[in-house]
N, C-alpha and C. Protein backbone atom coordinates (compact mmCIF):
# COMPACT_ATOMS: atom_id res chain seq x y z
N UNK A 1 -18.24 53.09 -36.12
CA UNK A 1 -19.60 53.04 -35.62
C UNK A 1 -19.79 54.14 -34.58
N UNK A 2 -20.82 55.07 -34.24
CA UNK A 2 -20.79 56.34 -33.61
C UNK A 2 -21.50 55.09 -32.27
N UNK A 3 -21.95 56.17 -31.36
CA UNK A 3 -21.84 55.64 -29.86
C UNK A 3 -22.44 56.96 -29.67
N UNK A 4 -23.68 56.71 -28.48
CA UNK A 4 -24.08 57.69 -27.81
C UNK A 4 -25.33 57.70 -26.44
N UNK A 5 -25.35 58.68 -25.89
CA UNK A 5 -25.44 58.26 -24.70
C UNK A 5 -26.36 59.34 -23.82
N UNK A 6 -27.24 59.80 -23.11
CA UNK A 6 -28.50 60.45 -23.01
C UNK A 6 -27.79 61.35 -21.38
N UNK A 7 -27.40 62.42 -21.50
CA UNK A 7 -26.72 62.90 -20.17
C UNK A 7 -28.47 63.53 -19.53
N UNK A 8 -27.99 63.67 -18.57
CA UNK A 8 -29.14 64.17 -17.73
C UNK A 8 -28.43 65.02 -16.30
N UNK A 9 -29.36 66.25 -16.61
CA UNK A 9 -29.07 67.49 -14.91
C UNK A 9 -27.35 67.43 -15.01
N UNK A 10 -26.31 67.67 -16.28
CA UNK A 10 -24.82 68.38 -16.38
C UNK A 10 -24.87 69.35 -16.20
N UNK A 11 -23.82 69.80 -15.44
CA UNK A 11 -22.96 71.20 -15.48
C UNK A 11 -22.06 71.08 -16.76
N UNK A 12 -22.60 72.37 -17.64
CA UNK A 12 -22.03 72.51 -19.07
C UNK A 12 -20.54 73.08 -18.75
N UNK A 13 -20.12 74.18 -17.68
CA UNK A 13 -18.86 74.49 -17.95
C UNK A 13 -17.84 73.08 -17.50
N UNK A 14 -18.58 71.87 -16.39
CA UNK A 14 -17.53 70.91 -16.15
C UNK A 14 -17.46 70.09 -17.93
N UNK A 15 -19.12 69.50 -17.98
CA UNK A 15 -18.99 68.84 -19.44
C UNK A 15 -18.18 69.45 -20.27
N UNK A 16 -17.92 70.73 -20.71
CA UNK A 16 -17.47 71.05 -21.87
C UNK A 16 -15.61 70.88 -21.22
N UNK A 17 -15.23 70.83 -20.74
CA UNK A 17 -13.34 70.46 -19.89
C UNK A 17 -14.03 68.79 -19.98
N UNK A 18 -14.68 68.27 -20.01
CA UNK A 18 -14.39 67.22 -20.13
C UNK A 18 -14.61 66.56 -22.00
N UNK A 19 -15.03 67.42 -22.45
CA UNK A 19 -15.42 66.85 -24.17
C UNK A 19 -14.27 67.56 -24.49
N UNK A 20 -13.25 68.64 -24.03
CA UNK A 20 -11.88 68.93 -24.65
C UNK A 20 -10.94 67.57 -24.34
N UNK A 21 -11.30 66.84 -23.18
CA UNK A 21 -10.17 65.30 -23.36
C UNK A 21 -10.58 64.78 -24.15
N UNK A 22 -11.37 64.56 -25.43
CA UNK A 22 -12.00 63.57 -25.97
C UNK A 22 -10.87 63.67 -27.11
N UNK A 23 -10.93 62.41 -27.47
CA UNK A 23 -10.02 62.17 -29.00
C UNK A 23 -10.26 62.62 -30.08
N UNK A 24 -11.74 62.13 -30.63
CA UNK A 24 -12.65 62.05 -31.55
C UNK A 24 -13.39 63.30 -31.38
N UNK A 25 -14.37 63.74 -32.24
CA UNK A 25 -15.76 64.66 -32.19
C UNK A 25 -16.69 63.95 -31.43
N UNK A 26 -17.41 65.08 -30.72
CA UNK A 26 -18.83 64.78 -29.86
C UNK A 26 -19.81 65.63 -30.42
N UNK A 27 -21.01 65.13 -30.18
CA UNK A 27 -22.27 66.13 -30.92
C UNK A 27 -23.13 66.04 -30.39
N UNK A 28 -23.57 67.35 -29.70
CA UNK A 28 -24.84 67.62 -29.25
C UNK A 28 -26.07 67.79 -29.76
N UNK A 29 -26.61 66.55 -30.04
CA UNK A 29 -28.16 66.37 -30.97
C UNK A 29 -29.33 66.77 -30.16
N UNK A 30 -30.23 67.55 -30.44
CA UNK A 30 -31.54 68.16 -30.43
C UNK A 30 -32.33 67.43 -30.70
N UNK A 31 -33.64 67.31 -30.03
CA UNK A 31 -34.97 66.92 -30.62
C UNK A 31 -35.12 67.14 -31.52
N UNK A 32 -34.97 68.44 -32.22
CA UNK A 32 -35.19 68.97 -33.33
C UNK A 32 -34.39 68.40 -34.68
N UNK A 33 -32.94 67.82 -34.57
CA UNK A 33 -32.33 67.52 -35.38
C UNK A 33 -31.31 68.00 -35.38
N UNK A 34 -31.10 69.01 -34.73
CA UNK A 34 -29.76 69.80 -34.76
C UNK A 34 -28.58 69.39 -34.08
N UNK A 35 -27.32 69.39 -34.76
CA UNK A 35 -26.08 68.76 -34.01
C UNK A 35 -25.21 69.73 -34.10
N UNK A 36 -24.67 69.63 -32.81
CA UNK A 36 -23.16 70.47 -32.38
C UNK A 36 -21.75 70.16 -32.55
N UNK A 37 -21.18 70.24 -33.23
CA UNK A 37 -19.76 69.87 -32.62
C UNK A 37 -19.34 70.44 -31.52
N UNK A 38 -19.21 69.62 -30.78
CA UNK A 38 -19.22 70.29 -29.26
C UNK A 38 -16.87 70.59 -29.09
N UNK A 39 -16.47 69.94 -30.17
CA UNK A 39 -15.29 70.16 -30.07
C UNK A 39 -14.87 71.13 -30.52
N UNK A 40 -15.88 71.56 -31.57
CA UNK A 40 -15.25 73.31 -32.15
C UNK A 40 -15.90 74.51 -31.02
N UNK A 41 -14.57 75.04 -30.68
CA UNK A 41 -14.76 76.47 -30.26
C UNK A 41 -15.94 77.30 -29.82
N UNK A 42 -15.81 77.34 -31.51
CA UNK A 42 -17.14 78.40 -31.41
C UNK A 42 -18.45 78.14 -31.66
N UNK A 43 -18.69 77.12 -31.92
CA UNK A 43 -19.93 76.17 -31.17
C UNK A 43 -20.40 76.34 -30.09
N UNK A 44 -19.00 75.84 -28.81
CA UNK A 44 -19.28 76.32 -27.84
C UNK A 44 -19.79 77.51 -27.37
N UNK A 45 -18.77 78.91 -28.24
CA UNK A 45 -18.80 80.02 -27.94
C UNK A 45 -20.58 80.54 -27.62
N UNK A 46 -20.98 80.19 -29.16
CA UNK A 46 -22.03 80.69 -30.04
C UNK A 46 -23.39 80.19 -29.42
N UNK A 47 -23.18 78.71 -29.12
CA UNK A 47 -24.23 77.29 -28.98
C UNK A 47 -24.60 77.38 -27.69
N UNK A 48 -23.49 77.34 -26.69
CA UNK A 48 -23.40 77.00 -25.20
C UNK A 48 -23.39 77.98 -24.44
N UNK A 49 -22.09 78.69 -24.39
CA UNK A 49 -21.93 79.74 -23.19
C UNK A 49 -22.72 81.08 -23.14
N UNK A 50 -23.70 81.35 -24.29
CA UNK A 50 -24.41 82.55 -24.27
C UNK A 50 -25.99 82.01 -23.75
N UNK A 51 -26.22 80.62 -23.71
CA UNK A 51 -27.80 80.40 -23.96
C UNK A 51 -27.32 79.12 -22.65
N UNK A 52 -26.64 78.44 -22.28
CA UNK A 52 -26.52 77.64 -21.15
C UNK A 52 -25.34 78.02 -19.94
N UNK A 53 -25.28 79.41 -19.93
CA UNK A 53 -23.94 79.77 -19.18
C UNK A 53 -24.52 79.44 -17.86
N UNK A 54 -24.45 78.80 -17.07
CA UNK A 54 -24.24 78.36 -15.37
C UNK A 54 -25.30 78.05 -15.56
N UNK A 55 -25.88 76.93 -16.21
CA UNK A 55 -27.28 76.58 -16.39
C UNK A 55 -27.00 75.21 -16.39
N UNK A 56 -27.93 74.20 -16.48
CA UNK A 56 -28.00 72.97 -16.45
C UNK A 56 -29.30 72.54 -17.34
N UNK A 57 -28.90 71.15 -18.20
CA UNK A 57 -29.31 70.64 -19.03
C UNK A 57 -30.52 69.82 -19.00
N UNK A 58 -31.25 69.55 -18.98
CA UNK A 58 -32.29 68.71 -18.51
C UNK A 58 -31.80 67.35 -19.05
N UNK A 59 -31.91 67.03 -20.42
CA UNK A 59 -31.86 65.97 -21.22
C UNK A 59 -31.33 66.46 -22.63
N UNK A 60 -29.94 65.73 -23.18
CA UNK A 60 -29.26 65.75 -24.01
C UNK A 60 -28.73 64.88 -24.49
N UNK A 61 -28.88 64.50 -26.30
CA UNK A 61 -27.92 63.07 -26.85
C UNK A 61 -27.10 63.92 -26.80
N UNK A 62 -25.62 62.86 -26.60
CA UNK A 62 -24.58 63.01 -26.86
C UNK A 62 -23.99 61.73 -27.56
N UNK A 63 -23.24 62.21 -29.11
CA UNK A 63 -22.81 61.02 -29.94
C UNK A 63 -21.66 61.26 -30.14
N UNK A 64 -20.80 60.16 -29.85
CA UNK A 64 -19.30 60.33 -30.10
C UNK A 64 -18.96 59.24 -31.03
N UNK A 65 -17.66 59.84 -31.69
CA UNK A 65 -16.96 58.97 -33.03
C UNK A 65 -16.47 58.16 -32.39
N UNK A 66 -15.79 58.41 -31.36
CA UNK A 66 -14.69 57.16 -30.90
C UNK A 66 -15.25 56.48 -29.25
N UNK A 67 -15.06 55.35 -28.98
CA UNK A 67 -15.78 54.56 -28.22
C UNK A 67 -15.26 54.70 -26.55
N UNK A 68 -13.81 55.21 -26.78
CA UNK A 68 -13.48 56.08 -25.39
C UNK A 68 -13.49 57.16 -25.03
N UNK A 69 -14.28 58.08 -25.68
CA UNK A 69 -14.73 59.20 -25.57
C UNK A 69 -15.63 58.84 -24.67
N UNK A 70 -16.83 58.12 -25.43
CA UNK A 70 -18.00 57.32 -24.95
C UNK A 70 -17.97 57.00 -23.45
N UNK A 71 -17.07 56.51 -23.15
CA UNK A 71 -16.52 55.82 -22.01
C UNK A 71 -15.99 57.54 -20.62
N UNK A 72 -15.66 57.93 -21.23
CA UNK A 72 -14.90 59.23 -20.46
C UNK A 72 -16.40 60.15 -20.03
N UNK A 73 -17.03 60.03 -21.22
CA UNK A 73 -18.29 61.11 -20.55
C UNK A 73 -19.31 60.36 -20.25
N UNK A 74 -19.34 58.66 -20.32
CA UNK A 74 -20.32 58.21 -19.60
C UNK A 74 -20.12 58.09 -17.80
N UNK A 75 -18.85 58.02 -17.81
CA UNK A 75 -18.07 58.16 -16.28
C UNK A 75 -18.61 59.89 -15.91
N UNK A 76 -18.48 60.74 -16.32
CA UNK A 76 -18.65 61.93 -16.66
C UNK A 76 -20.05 62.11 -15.90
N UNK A 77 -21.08 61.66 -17.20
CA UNK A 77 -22.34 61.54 -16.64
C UNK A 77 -23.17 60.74 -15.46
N UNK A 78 -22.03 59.92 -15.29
CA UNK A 78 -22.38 58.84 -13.96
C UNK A 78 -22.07 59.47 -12.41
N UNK A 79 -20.96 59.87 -12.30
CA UNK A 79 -20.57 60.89 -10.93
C UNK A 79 -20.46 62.28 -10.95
N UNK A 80 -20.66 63.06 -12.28
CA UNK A 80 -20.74 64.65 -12.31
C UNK A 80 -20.18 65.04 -11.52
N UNK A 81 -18.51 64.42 -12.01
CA UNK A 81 -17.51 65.67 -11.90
C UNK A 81 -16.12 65.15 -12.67
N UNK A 82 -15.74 65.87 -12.84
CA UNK A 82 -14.12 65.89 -14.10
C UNK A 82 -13.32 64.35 -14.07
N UNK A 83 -13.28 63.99 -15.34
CA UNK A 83 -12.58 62.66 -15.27
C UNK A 83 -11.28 62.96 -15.35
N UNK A 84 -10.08 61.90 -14.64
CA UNK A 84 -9.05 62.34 -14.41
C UNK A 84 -8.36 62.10 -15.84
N UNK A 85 -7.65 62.63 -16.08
CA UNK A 85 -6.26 62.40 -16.86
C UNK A 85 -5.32 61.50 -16.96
């Protein structure tokens, strides 16, 4: 069952060190329809760091496969800053 969760005002370079602890895939869904694998690379490369580099997000789904992922970036999104290890 996927799981997901509405981040608001992230720092993308902390979020993205924190969606590399994730187990499972995460996906960055659009109004529009469009989803990211936020775990591949060059997603990031392509998706993120050219068009959100030191920028911040207004409002973003984020859907994860596995339910402690869920858990890691809802902590994530709750105190905005790096969950421990």
């Amino acid at each position: 069952m996927d799981n997901s969760l509405q981040l608001h005002n992230i720092d993308f370079e902390e979020f993205i060190k924190a969606v590399d602890q994730c187990k499972g895939n995460v996906f960055l869904e659009t109004a529009d329809g469009d989803s990211l694998n936020l775990k591949s690379k060059l997603c990031q490369m392509l998706g993120l760091s050219e068009i959100l580099k030191g920028a911040q997000v207004a409002k973003a789904t984020i859907r994860c496969e596995n339910s402690e992922d869920e858990s890691l970036l809802f902590r994530f999104n709750l105190y905005g800053e790096m969950p421990e290890k």
